[in-house]
PDB file of N, CA and C in Angstrom:
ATOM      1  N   UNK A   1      -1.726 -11.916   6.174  1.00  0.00           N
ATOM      2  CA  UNK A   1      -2.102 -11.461   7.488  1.00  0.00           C
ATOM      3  C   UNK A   1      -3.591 -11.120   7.492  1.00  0.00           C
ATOM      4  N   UNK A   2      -4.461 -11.350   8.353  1.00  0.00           N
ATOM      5  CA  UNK A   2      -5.848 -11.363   8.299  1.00  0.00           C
ATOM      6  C   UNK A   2      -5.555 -10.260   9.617  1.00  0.00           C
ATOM      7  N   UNK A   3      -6.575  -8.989   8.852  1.00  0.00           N
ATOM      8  CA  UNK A   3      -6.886  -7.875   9.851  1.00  0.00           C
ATOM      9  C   UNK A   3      -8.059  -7.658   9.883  1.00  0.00           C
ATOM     10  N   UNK A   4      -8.783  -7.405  11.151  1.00  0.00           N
ATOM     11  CA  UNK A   4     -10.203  -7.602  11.377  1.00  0.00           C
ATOM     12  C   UNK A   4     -10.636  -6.335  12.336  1.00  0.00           C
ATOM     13  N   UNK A   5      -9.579  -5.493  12.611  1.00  0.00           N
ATOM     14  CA  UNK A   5     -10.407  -4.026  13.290  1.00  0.00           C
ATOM     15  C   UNK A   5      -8.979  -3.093  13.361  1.00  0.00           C
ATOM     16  N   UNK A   6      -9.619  -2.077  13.385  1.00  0.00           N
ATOM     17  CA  UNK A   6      -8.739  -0.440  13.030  1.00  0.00           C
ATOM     18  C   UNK A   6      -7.261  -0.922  13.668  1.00  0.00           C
ATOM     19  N   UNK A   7      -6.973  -1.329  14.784  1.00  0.00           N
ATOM     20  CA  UNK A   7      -5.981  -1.247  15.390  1.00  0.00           C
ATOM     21  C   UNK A   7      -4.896  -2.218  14.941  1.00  0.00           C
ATOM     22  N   UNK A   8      -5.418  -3.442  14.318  1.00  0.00           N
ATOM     23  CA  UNK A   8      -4.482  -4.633  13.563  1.00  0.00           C
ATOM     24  C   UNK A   8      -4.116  -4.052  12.417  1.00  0.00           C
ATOM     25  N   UNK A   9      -4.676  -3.155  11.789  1.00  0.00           N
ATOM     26  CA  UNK A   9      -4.859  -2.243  10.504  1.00  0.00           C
ATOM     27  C   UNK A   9      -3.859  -1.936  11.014  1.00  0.00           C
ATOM     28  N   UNK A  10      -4.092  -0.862  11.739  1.00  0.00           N
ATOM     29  CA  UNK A  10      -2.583   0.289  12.091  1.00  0.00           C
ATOM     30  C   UNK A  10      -1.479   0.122  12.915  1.00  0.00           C
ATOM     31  N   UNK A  11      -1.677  -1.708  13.210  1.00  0.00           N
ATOM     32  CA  UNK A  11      -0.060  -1.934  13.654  1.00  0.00           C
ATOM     33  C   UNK A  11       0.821  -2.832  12.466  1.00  0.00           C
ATOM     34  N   UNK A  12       0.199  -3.449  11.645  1.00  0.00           N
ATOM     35  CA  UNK A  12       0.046  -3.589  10.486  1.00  0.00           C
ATOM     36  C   UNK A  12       0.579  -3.072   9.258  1.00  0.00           C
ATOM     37  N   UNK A  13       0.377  -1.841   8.989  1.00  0.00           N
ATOM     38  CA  UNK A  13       0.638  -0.334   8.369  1.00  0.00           C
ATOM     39  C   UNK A  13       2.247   0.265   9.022  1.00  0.00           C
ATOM     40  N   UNK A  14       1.994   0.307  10.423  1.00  0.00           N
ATOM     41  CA  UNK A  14       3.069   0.819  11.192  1.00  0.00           C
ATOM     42  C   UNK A  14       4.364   0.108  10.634  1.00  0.00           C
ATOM     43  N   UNK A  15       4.341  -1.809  11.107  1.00  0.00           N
ATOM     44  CA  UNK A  15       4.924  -2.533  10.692  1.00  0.00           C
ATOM     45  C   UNK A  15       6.193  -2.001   9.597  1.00  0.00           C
ATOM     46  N   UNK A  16       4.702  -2.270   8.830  1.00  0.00           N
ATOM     47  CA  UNK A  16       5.162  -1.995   7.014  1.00  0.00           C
ATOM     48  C   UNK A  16       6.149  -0.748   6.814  1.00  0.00           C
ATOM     49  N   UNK A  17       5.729   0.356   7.540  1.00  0.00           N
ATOM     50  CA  UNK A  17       6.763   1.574   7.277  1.00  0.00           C
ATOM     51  C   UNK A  17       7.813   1.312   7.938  1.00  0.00           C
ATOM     52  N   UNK A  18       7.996   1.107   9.061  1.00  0.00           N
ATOM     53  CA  UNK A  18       9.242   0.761   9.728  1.00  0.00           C
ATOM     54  C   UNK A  18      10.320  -0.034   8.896  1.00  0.00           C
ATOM     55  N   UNK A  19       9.573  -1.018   7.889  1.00  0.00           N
ATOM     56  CA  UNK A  19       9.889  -1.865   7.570  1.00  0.00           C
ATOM     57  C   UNK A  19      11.424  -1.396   6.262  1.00  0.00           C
ATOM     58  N   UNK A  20       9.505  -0.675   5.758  1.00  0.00           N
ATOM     59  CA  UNK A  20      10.523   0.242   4.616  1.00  0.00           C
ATOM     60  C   UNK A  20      11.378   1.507   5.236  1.00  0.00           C
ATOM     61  N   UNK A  21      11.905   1.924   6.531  1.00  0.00           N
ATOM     62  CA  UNK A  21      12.694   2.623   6.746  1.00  0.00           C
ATOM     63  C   UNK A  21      12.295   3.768   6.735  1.00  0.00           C
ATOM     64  N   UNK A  22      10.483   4.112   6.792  1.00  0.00           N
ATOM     65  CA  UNK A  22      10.116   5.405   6.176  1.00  0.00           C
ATOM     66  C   UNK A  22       9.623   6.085   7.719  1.00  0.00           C
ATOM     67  N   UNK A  23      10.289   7.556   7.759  1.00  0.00           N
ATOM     68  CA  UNK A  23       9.379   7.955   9.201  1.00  0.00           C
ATOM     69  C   UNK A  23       7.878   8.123   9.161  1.00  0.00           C
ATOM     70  N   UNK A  24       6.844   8.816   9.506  1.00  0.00           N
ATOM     71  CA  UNK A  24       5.782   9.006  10.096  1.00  0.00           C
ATOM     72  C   UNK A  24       5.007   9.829   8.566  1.00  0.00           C
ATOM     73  N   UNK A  25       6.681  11.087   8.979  1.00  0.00           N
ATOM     74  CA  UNK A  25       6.041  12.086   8.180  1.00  0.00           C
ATOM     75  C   UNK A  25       6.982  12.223   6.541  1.00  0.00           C
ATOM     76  N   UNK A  26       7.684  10.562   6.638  1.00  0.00           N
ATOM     77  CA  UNK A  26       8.161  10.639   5.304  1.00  0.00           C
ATOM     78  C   UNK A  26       6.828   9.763   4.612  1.00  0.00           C
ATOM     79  N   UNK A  27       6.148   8.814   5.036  1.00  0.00           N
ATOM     80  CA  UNK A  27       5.014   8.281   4.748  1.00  0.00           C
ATOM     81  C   UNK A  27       3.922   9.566   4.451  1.00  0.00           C
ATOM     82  N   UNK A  28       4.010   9.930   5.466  1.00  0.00           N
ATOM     83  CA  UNK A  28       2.886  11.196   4.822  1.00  0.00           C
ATOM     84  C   UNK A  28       2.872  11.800   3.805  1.00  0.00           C
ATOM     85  N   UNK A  29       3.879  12.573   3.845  1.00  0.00           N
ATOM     86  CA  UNK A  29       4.227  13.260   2.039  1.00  0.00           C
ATOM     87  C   UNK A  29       3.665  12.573   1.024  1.00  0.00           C
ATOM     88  N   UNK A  30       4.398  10.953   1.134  1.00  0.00           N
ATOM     89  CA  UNK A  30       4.254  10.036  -0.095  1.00  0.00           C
ATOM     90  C   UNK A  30       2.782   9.744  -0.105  1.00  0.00           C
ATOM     91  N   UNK A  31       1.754   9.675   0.878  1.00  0.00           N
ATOM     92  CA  UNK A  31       0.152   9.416   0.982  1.00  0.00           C
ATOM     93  C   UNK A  31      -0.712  10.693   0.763  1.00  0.00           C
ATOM     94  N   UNK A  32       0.688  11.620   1.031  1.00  0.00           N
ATOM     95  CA  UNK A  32      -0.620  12.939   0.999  1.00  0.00           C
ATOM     96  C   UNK A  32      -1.073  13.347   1.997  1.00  0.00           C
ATOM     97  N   UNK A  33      -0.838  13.589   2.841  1.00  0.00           N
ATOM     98  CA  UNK A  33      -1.892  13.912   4.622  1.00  0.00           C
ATOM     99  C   UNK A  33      -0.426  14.046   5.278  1.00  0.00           C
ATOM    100  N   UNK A  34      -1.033  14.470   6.463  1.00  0.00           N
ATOM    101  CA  UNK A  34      -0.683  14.982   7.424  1.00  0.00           C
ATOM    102  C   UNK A  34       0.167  13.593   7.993  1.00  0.00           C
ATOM    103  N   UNK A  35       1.095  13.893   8.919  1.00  0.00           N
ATOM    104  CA  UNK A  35       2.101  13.247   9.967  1.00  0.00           C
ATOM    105  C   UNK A  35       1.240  12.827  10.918  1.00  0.00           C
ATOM    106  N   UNK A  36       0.033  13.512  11.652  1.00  0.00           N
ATOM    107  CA  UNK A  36      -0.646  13.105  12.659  1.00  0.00           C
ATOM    108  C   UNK A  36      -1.951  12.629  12.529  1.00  0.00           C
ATOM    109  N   UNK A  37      -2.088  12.281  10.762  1.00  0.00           N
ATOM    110  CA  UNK A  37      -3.501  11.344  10.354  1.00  0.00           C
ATOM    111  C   UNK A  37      -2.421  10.475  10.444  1.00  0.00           C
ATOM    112  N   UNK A  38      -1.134  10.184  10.096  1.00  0.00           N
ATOM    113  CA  UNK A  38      -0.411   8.556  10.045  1.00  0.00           C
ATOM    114  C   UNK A  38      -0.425   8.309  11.391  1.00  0.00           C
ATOM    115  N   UNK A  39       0.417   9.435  12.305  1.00  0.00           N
ATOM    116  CA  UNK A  39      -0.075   8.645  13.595  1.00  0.00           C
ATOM    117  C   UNK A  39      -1.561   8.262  14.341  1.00  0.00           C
ATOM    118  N   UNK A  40      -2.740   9.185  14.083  1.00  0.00           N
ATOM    119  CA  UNK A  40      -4.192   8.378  14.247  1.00  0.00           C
ATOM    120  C   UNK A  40      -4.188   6.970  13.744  1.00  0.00           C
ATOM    121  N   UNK A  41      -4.146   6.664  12.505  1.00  0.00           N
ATOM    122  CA  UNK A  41      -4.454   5.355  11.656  1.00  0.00           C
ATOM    123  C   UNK A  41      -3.419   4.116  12.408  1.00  0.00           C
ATOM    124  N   UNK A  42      -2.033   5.042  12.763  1.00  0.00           N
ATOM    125  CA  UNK A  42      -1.643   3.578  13.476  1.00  0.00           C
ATOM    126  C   UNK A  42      -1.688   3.180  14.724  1.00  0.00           C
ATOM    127  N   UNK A  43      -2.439   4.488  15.264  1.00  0.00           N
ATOM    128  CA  UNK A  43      -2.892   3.783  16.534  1.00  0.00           C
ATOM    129  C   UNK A  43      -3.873   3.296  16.426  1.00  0.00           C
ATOM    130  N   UNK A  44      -4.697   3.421  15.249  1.00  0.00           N
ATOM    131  CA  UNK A  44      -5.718   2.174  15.319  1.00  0.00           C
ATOM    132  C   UNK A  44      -7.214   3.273  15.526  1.00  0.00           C
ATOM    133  N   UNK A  45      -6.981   4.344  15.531  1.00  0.00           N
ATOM    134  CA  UNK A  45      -8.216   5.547  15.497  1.00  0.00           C
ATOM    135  C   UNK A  45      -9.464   5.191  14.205  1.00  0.00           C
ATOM    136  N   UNK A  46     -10.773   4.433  15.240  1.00  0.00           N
ATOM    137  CA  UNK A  46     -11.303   3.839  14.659  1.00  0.00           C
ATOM    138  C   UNK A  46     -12.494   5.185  13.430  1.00  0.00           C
ATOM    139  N   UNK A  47     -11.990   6.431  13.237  1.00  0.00           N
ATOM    140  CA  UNK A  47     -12.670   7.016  12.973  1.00  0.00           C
ATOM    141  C   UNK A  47     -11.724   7.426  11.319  1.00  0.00           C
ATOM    142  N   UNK A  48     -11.053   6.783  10.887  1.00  0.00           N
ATOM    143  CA  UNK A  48      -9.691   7.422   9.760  1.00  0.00           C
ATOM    144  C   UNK A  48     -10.663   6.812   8.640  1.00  0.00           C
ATOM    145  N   UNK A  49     -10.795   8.069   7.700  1.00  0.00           N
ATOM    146  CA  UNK A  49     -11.610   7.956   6.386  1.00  0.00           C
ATOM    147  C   UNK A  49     -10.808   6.612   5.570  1.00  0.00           C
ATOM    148  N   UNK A  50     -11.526   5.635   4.785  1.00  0.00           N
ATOM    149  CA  UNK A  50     -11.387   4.900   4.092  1.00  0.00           C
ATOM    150  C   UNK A  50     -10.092   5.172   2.641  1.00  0.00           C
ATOM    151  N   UNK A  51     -10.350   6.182   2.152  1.00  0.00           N
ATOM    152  CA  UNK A  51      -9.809   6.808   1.210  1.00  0.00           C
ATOM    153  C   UNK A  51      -8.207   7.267   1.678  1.00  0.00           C
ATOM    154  N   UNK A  52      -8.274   8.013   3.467  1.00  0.00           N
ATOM    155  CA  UNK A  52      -7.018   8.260   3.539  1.00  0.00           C
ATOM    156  C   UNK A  52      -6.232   6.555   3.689  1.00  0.00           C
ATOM    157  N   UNK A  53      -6.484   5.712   4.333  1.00  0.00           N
ATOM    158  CA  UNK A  53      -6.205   4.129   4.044  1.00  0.00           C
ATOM    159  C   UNK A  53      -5.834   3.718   3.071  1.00  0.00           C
ATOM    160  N   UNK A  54      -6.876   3.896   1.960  1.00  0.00           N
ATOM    161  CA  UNK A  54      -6.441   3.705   0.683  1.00  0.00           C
ATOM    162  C   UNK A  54      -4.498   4.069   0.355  1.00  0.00           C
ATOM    163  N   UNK A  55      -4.838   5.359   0.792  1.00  0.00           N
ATOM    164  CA  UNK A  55      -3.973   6.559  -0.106  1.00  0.00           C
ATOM    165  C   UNK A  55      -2.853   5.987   0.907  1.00  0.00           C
ATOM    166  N   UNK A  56      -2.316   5.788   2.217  1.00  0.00           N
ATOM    167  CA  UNK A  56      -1.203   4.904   2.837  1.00  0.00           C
ATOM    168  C   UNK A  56      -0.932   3.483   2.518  1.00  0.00           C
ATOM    169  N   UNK A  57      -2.185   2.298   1.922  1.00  0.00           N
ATOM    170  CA  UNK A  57      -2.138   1.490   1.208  1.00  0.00           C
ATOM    171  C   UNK A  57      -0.822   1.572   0.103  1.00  0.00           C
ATOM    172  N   UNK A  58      -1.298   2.428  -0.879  1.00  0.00           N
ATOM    173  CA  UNK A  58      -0.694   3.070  -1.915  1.00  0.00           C
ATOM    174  C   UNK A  58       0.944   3.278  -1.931  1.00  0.00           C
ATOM    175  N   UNK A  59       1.123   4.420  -0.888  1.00  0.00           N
ATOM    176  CA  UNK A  59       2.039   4.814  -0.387  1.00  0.00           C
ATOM    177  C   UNK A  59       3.302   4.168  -0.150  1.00  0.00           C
ATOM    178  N   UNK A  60       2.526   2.932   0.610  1.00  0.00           N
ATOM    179  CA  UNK A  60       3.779   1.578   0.707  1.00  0.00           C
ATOM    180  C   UNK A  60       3.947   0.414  -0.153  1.00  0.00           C
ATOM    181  N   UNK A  61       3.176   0.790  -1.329  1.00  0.00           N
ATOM    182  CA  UNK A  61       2.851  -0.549  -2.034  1.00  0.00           C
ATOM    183  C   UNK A  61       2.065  -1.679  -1.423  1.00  0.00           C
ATOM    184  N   UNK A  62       1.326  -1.443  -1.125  1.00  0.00           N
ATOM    185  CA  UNK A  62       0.117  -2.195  -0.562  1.00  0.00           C
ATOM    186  C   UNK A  62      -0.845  -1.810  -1.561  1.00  0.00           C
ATOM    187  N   UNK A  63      -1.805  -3.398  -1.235  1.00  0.00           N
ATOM    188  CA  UNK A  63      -2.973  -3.572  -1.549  1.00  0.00           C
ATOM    189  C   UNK A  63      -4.155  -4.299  -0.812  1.00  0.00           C
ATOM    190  N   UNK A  64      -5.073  -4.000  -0.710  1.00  0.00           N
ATOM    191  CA  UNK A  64      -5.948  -4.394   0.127  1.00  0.00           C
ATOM    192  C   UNK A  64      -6.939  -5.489  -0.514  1.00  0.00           C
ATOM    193  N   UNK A  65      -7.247  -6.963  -0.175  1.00  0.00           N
ATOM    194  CA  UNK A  65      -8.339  -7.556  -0.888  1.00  0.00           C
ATOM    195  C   UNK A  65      -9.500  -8.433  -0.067  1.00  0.00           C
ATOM    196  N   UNK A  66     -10.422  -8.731  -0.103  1.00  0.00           N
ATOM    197  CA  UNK A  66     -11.559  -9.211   0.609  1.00  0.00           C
ATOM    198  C   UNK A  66     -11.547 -10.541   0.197  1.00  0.00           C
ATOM    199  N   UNK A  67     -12.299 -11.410   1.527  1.00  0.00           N
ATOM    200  CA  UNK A  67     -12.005 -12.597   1.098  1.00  0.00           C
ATOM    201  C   UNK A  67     -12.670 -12.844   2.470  1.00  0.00           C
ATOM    202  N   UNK A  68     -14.031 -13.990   1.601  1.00  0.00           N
ATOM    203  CA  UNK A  68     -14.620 -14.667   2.687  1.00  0.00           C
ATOM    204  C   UNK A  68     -13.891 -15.017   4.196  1.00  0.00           C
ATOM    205  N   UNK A  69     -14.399 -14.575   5.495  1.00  0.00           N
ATOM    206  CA  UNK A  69     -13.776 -15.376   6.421  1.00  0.00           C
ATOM    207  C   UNK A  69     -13.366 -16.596   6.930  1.00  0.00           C
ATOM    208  N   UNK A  70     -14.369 -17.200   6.477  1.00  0.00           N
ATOM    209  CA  UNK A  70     -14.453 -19.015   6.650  1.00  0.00           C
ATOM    210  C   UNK A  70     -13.163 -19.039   5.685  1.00  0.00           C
ATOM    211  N   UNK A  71     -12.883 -18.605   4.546  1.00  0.00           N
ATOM    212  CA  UNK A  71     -11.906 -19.078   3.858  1.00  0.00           C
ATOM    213  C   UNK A  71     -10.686 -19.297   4.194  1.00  0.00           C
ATOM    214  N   UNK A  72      -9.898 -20.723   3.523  1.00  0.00           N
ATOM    215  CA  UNK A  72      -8.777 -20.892   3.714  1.00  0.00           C
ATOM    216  C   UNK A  72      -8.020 -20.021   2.868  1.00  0.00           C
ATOM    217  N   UNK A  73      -6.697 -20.248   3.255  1.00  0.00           N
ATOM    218  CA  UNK A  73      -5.599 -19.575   2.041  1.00  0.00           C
ATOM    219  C   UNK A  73      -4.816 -20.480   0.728  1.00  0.00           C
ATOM    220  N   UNK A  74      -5.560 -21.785   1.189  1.00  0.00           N
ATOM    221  CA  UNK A  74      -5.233 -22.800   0.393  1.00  0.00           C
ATOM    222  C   UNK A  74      -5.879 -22.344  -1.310  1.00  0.00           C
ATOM    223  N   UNK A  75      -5.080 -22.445  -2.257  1.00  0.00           N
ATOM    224  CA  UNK A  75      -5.981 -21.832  -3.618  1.00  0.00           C
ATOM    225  C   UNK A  75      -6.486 -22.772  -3.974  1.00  0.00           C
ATOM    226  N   UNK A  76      -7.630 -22.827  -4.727  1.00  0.00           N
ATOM    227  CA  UNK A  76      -8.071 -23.922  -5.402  1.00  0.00           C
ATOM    228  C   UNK A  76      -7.515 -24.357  -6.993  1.00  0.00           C
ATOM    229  N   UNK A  77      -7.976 -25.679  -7.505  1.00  0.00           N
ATOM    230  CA  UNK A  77      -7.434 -25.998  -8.376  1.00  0.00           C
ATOM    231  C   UNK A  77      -7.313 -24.855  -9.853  1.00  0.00           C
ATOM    232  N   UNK A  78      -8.243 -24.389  -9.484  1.00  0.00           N
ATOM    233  CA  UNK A  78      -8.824 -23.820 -10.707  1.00  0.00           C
ATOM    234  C   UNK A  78      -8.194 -21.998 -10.729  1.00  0.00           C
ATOM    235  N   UNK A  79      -7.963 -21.765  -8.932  1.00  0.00           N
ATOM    236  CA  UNK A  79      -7.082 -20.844  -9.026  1.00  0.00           C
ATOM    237  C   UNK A  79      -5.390 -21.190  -9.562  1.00  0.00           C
ATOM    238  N   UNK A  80      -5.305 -22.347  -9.471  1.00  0.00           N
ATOM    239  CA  UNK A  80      -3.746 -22.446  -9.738  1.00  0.00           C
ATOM    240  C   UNK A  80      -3.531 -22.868 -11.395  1.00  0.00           C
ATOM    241  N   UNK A  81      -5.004 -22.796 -12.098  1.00  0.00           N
ATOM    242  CA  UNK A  81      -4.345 -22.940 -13.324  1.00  0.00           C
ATOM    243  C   UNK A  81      -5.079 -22.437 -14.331  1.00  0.00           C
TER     244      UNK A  81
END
């Protein structure tokens, strides 16, 4: 999934917990913060420290990685071996 601003982030994130069955403020506990930094971040509150991201990353087993835009998702040869 290619996310490109706060709010794809935090529907994204949202997704993911729902996914795993986790409420708001059972995610929180497991990230550390507050119930109403999870709800900022998934509404997409373009002001949520990097680190608390991280730490909900974490939380759900996520990982975050960078990757040219122009790029495809196709791997190259040399990635596949």
């Amino acid at each position: 999934m290619t996310i490109r601003d706060t709010k794809q982030l935090g529907t994204a994130l949202q997704r993911e917990r729902k996914r795993q069955g986790l409420t708001q403020t059972q995610l929180a506990d497991r990230a550390g913060v507050r119930q109403q930094t999870i709800s900022a971040v998934e509404a997409g509150k373009p002001r949520s420290e990097l680190q608390i991201i991280f730490d909900i990353l974490a939380a759900l087993g996520l990982e975050a990685s960078l990757r040219s835009r122009g790029e495809t998702n196709i791997p190259s040869l040399e990635q596949l071996f």
